[in-house]
Protein backbone atom coordinates (compact mmCIF):
# COMPACT_ATOMS: atom_id res chain seq x y z
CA UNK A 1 12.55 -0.80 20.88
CA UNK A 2 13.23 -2.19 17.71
CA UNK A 3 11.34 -1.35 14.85
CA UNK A 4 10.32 -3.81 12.57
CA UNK A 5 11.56 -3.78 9.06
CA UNK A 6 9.80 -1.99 6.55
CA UNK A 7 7.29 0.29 8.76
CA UNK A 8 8.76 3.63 7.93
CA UNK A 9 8.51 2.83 4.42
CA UNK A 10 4.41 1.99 4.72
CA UNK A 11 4.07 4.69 7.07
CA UNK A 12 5.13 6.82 4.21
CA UNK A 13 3.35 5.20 1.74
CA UNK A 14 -0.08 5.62 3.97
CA UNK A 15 0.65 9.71 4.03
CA UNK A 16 0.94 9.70 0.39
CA UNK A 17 -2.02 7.74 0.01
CA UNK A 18 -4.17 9.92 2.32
CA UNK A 19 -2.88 13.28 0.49
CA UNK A 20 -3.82 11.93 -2.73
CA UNK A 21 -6.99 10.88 -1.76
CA UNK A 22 -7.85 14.38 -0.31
CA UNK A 23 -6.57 15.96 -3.85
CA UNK A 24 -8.65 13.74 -5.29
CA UNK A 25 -11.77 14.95 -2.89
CA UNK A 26 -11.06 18.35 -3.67
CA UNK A 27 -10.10 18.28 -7.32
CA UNK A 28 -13.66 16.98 -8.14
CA UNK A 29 -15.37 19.49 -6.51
CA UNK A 30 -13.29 22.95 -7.72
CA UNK A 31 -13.87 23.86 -10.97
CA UNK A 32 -11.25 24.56 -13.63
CA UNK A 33 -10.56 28.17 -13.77
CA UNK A 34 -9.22 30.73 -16.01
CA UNK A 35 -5.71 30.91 -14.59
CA UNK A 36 -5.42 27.05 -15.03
CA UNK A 37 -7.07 27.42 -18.44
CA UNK A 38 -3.73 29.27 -19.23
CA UNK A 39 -1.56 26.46 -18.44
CA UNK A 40 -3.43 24.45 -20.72
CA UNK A 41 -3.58 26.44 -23.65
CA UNK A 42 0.19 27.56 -23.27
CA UNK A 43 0.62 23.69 -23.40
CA UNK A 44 -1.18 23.72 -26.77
CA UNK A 45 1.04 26.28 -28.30
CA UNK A 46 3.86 24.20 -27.26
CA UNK A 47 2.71 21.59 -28.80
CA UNK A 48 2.73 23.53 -32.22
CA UNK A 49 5.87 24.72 -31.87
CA UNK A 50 5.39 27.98 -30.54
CA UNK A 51 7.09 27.87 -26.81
CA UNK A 52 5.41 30.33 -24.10
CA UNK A 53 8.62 31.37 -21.54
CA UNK A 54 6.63 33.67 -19.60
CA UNK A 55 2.74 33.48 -18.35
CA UNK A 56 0.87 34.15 -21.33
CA UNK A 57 0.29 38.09 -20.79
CA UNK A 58 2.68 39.03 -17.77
CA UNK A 59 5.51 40.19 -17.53
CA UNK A 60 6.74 37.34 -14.78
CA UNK A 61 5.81 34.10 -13.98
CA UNK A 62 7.60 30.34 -15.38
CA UNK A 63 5.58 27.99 -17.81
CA UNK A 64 7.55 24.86 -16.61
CA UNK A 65 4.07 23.24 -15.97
CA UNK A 66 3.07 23.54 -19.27
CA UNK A 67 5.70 22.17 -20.95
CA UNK A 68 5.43 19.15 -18.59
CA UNK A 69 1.65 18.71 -19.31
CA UNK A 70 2.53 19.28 -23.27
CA UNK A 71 2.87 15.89 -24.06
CA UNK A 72 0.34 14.54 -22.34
CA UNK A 73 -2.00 16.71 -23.55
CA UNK A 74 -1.08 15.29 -26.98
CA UNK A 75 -2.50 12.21 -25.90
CA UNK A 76 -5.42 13.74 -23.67
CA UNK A 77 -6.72 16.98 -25.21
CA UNK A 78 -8.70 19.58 -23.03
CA UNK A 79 -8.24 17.40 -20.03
CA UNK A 80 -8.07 18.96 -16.54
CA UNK A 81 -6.70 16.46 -14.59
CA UNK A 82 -3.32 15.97 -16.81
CA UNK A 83 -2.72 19.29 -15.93
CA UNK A 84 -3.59 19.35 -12.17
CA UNK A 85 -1.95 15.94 -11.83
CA UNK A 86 1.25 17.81 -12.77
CA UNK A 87 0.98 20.08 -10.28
CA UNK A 88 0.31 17.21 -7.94
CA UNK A 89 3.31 15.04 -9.02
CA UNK A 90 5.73 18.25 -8.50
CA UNK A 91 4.28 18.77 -4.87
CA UNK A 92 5.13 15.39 -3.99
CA UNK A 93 8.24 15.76 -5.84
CA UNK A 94 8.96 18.87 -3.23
CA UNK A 95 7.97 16.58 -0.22
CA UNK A 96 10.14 13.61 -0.77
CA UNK A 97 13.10 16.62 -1.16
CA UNK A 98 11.79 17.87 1.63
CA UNK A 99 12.31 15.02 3.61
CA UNK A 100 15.74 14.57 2.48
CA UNK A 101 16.60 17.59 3.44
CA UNK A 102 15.12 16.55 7.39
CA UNK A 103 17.11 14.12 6.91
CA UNK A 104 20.43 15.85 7.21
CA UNK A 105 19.27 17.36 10.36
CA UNK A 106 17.35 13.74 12.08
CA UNK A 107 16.78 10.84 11.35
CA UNK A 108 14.73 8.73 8.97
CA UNK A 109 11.51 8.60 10.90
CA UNK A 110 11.50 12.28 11.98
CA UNK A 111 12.52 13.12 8.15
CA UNK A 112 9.16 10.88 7.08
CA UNK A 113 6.97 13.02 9.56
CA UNK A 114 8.87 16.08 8.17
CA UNK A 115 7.64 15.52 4.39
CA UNK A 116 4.32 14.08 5.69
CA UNK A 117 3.01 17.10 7.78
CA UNK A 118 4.35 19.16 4.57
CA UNK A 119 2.30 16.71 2.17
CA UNK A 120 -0.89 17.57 4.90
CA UNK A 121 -0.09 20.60 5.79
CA UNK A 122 -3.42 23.09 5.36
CA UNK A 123 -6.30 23.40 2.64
CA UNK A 124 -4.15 26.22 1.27
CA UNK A 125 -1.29 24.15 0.45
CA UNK A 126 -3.27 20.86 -0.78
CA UNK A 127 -6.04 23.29 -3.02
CA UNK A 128 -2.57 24.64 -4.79
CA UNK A 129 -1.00 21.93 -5.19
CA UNK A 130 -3.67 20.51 -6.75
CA UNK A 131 -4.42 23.55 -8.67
CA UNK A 132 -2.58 23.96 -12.92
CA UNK A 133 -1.07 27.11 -11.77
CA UNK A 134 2.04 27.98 -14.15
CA UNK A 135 4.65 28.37 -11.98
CA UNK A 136 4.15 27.53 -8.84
CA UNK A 137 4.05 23.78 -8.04
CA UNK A 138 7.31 23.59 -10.24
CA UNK A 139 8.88 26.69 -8.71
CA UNK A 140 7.92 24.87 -4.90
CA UNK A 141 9.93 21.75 -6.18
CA UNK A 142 13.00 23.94 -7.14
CA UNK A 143 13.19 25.42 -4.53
CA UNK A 144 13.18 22.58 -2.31
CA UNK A 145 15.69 21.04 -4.51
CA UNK A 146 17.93 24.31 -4.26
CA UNK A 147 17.35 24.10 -0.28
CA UNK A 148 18.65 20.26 -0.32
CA UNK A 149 21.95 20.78 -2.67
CA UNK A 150 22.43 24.03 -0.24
CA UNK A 151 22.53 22.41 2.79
CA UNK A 152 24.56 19.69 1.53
CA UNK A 153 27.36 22.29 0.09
CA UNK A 154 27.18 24.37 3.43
CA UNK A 155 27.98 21.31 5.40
CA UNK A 156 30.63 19.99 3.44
CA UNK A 157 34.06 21.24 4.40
CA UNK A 158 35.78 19.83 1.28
CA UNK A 159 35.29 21.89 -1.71
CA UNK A 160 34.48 20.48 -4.73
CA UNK A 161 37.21 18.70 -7.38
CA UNK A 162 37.06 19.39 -10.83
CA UNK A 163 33.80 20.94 -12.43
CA UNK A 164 31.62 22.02 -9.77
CA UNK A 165 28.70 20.26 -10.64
CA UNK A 166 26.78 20.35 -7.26
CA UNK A 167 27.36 23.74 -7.28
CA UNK A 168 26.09 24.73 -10.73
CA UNK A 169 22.90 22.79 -10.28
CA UNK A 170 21.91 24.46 -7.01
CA UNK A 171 22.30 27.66 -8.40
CA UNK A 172 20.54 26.37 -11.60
CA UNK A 173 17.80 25.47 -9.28
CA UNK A 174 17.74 29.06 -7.36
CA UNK A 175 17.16 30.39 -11.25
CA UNK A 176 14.82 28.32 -12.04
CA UNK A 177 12.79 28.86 -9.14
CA UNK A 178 13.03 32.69 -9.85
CA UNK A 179 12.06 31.83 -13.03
CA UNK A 180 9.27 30.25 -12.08
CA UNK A 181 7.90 33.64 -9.65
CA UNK A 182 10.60 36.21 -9.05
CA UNK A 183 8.80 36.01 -4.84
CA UNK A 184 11.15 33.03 -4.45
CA UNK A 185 13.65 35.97 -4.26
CA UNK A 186 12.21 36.59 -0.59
CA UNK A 187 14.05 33.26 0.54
CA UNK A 188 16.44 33.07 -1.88
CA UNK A 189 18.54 35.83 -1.13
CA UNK A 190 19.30 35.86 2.36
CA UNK A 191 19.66 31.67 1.87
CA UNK A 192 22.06 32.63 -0.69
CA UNK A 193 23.86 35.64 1.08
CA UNK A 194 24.52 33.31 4.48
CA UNK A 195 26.03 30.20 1.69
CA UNK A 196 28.27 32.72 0.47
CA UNK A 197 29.40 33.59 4.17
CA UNK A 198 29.91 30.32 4.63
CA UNK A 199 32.10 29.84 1.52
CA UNK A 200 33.64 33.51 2.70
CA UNK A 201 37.44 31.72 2.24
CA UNK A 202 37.16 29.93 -1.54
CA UNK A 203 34.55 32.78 -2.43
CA UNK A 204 36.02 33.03 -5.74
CA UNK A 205 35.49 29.14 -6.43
CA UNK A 206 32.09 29.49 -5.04
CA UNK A 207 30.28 32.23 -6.39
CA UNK A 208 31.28 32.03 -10.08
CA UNK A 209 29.80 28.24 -10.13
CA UNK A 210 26.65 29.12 -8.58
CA UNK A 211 26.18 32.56 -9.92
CA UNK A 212 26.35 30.48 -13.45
CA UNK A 213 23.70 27.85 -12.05
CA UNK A 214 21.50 30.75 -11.63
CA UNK A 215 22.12 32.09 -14.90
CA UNK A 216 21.66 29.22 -16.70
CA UNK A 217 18.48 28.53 -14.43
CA UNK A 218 16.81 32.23 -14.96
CA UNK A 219 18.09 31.88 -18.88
CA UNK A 220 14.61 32.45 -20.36
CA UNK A 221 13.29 35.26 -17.60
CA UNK A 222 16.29 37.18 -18.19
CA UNK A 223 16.68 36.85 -22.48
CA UNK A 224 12.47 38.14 -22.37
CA UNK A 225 13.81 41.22 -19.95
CA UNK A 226 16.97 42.07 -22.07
CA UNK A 227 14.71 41.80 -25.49
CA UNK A 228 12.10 43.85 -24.30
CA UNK A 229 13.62 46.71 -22.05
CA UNK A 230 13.54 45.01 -18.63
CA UNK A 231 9.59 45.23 -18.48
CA UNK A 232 9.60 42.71 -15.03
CA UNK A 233 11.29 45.32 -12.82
CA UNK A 234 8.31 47.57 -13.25
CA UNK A 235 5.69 46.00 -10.90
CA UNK A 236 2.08 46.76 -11.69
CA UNK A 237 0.17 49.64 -10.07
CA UNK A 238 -1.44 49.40 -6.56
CA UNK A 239 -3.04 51.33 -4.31
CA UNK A 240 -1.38 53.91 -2.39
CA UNK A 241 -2.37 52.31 0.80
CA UNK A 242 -0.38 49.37 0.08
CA UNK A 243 2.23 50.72 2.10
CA UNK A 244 4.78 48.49 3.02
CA UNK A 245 4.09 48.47 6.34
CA UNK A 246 0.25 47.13 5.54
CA UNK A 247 1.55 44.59 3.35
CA UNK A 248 3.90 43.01 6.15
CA UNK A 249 1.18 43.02 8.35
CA UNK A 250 -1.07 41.41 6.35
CA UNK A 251 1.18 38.82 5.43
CA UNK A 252 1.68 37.77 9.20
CA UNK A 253 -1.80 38.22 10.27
CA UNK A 254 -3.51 36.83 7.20
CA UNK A 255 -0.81 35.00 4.77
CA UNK A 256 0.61 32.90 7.70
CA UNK A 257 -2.60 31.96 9.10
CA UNK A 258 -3.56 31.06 5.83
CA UNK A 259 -0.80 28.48 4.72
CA UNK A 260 -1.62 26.72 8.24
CA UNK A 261 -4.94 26.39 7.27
CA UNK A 262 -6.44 28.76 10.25
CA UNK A 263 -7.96 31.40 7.51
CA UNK A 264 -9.79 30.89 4.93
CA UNK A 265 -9.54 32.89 1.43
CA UNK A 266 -12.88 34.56 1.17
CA UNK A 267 -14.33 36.43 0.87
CA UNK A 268 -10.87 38.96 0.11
CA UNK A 269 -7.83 38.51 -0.16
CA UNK A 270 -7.05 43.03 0.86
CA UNK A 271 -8.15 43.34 4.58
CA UNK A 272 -7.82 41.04 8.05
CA UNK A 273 -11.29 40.01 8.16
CA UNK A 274 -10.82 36.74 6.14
CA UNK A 275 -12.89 34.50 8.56
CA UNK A 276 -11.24 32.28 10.70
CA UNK A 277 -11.40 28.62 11.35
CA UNK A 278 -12.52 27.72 14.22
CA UNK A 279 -12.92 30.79 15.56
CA UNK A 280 -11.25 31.85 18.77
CA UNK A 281 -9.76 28.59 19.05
CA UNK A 282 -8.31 28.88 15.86
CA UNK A 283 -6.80 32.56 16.65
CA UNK A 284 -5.56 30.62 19.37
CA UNK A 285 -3.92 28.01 17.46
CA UNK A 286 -2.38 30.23 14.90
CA UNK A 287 -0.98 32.10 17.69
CA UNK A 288 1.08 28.99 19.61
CA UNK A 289 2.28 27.74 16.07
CA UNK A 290 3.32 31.12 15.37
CA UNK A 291 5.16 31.58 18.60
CA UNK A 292 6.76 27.86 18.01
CA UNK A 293 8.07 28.23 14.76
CA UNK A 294 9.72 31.88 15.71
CA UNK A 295 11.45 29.78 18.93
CA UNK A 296 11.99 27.46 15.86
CA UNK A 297 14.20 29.62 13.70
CA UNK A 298 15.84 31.58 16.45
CA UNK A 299 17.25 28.05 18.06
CA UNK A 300 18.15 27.30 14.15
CA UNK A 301 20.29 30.60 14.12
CA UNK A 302 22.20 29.79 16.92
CA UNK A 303 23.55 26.58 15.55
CA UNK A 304 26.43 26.44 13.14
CA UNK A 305 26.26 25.60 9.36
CA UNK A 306 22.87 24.58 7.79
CA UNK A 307 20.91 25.21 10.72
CA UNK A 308 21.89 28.63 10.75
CA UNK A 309 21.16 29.01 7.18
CA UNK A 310 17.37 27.93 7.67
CA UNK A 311 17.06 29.93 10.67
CA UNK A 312 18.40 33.25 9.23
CA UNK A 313 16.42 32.89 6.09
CA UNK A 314 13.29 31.78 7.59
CA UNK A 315 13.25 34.75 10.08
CA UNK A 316 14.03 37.67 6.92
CA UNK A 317 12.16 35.74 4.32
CA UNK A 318 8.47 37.33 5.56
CA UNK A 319 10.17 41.21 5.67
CA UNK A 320 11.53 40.56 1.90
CA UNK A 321 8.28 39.43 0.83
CA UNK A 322 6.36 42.64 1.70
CA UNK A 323 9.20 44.63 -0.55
CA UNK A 324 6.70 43.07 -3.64
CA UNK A 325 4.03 45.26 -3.79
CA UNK A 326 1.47 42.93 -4.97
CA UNK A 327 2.72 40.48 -1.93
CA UNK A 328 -0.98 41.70 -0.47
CA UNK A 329 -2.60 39.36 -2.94
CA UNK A 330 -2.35 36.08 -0.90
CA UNK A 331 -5.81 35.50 -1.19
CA UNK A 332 -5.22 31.42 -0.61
CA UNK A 333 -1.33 32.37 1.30
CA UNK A 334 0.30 31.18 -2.22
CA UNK A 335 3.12 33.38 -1.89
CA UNK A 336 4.21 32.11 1.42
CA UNK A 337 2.78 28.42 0.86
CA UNK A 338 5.76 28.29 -1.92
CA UNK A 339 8.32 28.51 0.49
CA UNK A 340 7.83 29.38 3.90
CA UNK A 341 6.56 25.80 5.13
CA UNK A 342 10.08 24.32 4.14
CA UNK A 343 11.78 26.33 6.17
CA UNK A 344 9.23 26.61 8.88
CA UNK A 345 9.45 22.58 9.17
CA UNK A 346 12.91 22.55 8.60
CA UNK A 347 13.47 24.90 11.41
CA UNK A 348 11.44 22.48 13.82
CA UNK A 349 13.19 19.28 13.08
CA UNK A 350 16.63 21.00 14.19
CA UNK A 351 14.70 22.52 17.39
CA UNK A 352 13.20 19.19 18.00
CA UNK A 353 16.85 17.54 17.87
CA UNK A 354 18.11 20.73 20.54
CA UNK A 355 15.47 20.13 22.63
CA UNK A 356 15.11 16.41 22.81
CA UNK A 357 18.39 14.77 21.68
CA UNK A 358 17.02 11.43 22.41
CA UNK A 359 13.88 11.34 21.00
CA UNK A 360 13.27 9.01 17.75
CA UNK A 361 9.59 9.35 16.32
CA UNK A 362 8.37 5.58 15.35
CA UNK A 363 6.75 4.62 12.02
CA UNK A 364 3.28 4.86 13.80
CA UNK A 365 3.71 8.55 14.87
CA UNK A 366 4.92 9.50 11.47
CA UNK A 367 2.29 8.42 9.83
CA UNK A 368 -0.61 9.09 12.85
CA UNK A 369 0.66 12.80 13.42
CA UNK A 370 0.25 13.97 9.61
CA UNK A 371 -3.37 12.56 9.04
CA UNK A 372 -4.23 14.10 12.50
CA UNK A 373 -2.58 17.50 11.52
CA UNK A 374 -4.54 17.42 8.79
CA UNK A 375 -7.79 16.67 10.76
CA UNK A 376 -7.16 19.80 12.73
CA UNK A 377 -5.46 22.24 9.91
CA UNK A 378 -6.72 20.24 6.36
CA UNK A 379 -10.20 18.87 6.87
CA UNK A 380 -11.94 21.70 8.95
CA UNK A 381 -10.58 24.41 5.67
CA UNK A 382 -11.29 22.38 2.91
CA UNK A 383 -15.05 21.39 3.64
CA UNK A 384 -15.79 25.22 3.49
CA UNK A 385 -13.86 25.90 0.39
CA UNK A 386 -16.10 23.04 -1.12
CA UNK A 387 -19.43 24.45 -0.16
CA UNK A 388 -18.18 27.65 -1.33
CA UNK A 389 -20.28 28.49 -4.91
CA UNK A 390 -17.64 29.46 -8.17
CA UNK A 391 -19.38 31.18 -11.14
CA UNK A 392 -16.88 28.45 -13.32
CA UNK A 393 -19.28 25.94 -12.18
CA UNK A 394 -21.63 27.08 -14.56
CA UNK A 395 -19.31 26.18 -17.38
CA UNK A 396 -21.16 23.01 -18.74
CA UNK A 397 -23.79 25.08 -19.34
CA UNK A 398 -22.60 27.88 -20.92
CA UNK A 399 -20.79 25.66 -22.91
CA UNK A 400 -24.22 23.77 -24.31
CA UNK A 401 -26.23 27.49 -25.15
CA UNK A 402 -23.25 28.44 -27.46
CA UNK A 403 -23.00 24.82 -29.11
CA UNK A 404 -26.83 24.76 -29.36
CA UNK A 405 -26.54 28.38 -30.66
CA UNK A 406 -23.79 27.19 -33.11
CA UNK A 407 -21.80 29.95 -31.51
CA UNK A 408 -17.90 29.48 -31.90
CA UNK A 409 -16.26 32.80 -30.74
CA UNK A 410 -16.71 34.48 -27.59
CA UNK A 411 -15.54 37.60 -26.36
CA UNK A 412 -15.48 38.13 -22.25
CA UNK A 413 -14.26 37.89 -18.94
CA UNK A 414 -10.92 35.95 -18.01
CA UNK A 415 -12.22 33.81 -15.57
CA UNK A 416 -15.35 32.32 -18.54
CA UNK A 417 -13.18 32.46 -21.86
CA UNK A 418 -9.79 30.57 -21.51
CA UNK A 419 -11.52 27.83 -19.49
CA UNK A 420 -14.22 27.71 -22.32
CA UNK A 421 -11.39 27.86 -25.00
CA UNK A 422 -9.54 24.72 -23.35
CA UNK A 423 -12.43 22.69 -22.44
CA UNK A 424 -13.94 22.61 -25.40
CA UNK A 425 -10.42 21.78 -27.30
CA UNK A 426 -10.56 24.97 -29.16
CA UNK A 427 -13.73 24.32 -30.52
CA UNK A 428 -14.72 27.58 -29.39
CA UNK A 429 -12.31 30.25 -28.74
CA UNK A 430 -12.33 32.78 -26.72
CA UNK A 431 -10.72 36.51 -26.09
CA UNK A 432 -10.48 39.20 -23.06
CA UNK A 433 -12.75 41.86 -23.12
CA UNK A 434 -9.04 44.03 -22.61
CA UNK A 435 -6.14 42.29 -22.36
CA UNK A 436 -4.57 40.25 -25.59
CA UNK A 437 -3.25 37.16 -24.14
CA UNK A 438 -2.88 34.98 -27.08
CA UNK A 439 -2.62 36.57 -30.50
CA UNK A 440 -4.22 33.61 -32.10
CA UNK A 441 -7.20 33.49 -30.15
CA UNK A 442 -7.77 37.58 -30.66
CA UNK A 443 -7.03 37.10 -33.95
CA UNK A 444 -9.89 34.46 -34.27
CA UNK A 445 -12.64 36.16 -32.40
CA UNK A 446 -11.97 39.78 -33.88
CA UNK A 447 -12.09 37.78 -37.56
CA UNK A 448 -15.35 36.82 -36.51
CA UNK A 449 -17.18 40.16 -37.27
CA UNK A 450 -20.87 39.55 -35.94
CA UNK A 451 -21.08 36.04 -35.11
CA UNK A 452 -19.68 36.75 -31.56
CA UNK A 453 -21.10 35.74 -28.30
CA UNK A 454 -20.10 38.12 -25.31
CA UNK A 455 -20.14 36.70 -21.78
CA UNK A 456 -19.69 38.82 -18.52
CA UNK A 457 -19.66 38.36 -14.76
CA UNK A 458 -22.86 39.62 -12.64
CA UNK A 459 -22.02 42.33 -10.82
CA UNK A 460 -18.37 42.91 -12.93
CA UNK A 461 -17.39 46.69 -13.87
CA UNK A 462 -15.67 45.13 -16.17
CA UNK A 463 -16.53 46.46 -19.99
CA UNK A 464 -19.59 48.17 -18.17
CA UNK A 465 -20.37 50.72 -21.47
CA UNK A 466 -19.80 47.15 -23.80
CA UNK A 467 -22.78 45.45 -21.20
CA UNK A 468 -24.88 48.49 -21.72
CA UNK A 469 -24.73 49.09 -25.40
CA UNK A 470 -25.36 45.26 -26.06
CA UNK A 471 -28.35 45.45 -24.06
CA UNK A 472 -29.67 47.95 -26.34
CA UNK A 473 -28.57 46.48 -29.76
CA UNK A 474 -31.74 44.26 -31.40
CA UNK A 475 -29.32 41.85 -32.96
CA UNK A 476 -28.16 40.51 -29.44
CA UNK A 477 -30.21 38.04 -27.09
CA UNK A 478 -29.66 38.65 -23.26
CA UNK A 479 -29.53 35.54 -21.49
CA UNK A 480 -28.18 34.98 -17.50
CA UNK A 481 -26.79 31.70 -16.99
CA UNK A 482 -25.74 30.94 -13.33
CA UNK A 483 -23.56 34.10 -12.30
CA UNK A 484 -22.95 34.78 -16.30
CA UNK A 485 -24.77 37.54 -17.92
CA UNK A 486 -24.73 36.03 -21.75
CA UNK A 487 -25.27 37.86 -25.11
CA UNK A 488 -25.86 35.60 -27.98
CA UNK A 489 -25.80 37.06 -31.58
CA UNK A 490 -29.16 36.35 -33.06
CA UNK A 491 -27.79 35.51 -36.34
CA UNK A 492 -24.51 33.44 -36.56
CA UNK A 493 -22.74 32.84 -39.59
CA UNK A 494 -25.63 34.46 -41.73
CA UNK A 495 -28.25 32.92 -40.69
């Protein structure tokens, strides 16, 4: 059968179109929340000259996204969708790598349905990739990036002449990635360890290249760590049932699930009873994929080169990943949707080509098979995450008591104040009720003396006594807007 001209190329183009369009769909009903909020105002502070290279408050975590989104925001203040489109753009970025990367193992068409049913793939991998979260969309496309220069230098038998510049940037890319969220380490490493067996005979023309790539590509996580005492190493606190054993199982019985789309993310992210889509006959479906992709990778590690490297790394990847301690808080699968798919998919294109030599996908099956996998995987998860009721959405009108109060300093939760702050373009500004974040903003509202508004969560612990005493002080007004318990100062500015 001869296929005409120019098919794969609009069966590509109708995937893209149908992932957009459901990003679009889901975008406009998910509210902009606090952690996104910190993408945006990091991208402010860029703007003025004063560079975040770390999440704003951690210890960990890349600001690439901001950066990107710096610019534009020059042009297009407090807007949400420069942001999320960023994240977007770098998720499609990671699929077209993705599909190069098929590519080495298939051919074209398979390599389009590769990238496609990644581009599809679950409501937990199209809500984050859709989602301003610093770090991750860009950290996805790096590593994909790192995964197609790695395969390429593990298949080639000539070593490279001159300055290694292939080498470099794929080890630039691993840094970056790590960079980005130091869980890329889960895949990294053993993808890294089986290169360097592969490179076992010009090891020492091979490791000093890439070891600089990575480096140069960690440069800012690793200058923050050796000004300020190697604070990163220390992971935060967690509960002593946590153990590590808990935390693998948990990431197999709820993360995987998860990044297929068979559970969804509420209502916690802790214990197994995250509700299932579907029901039984999506237990049922998690458990076939499950058992395919293992049959996957094992086939992978029993081929030479590449293959090998995708099958070893996909197989130890999930047992690194429970070594992080706060690997438990997958509450949408985000730590495995970062990584784990590419490998997963990767891992069925060489099985596919072991256990059907022969068989060539057409341009109509690679475009028909990702809109029906998403169907069965994307639609079904992302209807309930719609109907499912944010406090954020209440946003507009908290925003309109404090402008009608004249209020332009808040004090409260995370998940209220930095969306408030960027919204609003700074107009009003907003701290935590612990944590300083951003100097300037703490600055601002602790300046403020009496004229601050205070805004906490219904039901929250958090800054219980504060709730309490405020209640009881005469020069406060109560008011409960939505799921936001609001205290207005009855006098701002004097009056």
């Amino acid at each position: 059968m001869i296929q005409r001209p120019g098919a794969l190329p609009v069966a590509a183009a109708v995937v893209a179109l149908v992932g957009l369009g459901m990003r679009a769909w889901v975008a406009s009903s998910i509210p902009f929340s606090g952690d996104e909020a910190l993408t945006g105002l990091m991208a402010k502070d860029i703007l003025r000259g004063e560079p975040w290279w770390l999440l704003a408050g951690n210890e960990y975590g890349g600001t690439a996204e901001s950066f990107l989104a710096a610019p534009w925001l020059a042009l297009f203040p407090a807007s949400g969708v420069v942001l999320r489109s960023v994240s977007i753009v770098l998720w499609a970025v990671a699929a077209v790598l993705l599909g190069l990367s098929a590519r080495r193992f298939a051919d074209a068409s398979t390599a389009v349905l590769a990238a496609g049913t990644f581009w599809l793939l679950s409501w937990s991998t199209i809500s984050l990739s859709m989602r301003a979260y610093a770090g991750y969309s860009a950290g996805a496309a790096a590593f994909a990036g790192w995964l197609l220069l790695q395969i390429d230098d593990v298949s080639t038998a000539q070593p490279e002449r001159g300055f290694p510049v292939r080498r470099v940037a794929l080890g630039g890319l691993a840094g970056f990635a790590v960079w980005q969220h130091p869980l890329f380490l889960a895949a990294l490493v053993p993808g890294l360890l089986m290169a360097a067996f592969s490179h076992r005979r010009d090891l020492l023309r091979w490791a000093p290249a890439v070891g600089f790539g990575i480096v140069l590509g960690m440069s800012p996580f690793l200058v923050y760590n050796l000004l300020h005492s190697w604070p990163s190493l220390a992971e935060p606190p967690t509960p002593v049932s946590w153990t590590y054993s808990y935390r693998l199982t948990n990431i197999i019985f709820t993360g995987l699930p998860r990044v297929l789309g068979l559970r969804l993310g509420h209502p916690t992210f802790l214990e197994l009873e995250a509700p299932w889509v579907g029901g039984i006959w999506g237990r049922g479906l998690a458990v076939a994929a499950g058992l395919l992709v293992a049959g996957a990778f094992v086939v992978a590690v029993r081929r030479p080169g590449a293959a090998r490297l995708i099958g070893v790394t996909g197989l130890a990847s999930p047992f690194l990943l429970a070594l992080f301690r706060n690997s438990i808080r997958n509450v949408d699968g985000r730590h495995l949707a970062l990584f784990f798919p590419f490998l997963a998919l990767l891992a069925l294109v060489i099985a596919a080509r072991a256990w059907w030599p022969a068989w060539r996908p057409g341009a109509l099956l690679a475009a028909t098979v990702p809109v029906v996998w998403a169907l069965v995987f994307s639609l079904p998860g992302l209807l309930l995450e719609r109907r499912h009721e944010m406090p954020i959405a209440a946003l507009p009108q908290v925003t309109a008591t404090l402008d009608s109060e004249g209020v332009r300093f808040v004090r409260g939760d995370h998940w209220i104040v930095y969306p408030l702050t960027f919204s609003t373009d700074e107009r009003i500004q907003g701290a935590e009720l612990t944590l300083v974040r951003f100097p300037r903003y703490e600055a601002a509202v602790a300046s403020a003396g009496s004229d601050v508004a205070y805004i906490f969560r219904e039901g929250s612990p958090e800054g219980l006594n504060l709730r309490e005493s405020l209640a009881a002080d005469p020069r406060f007004r109560r008011l409960e807007i939505g799921a936001w318990i609001v205290f207005l100062p009855r006098a701002v500015g004097g009056r």
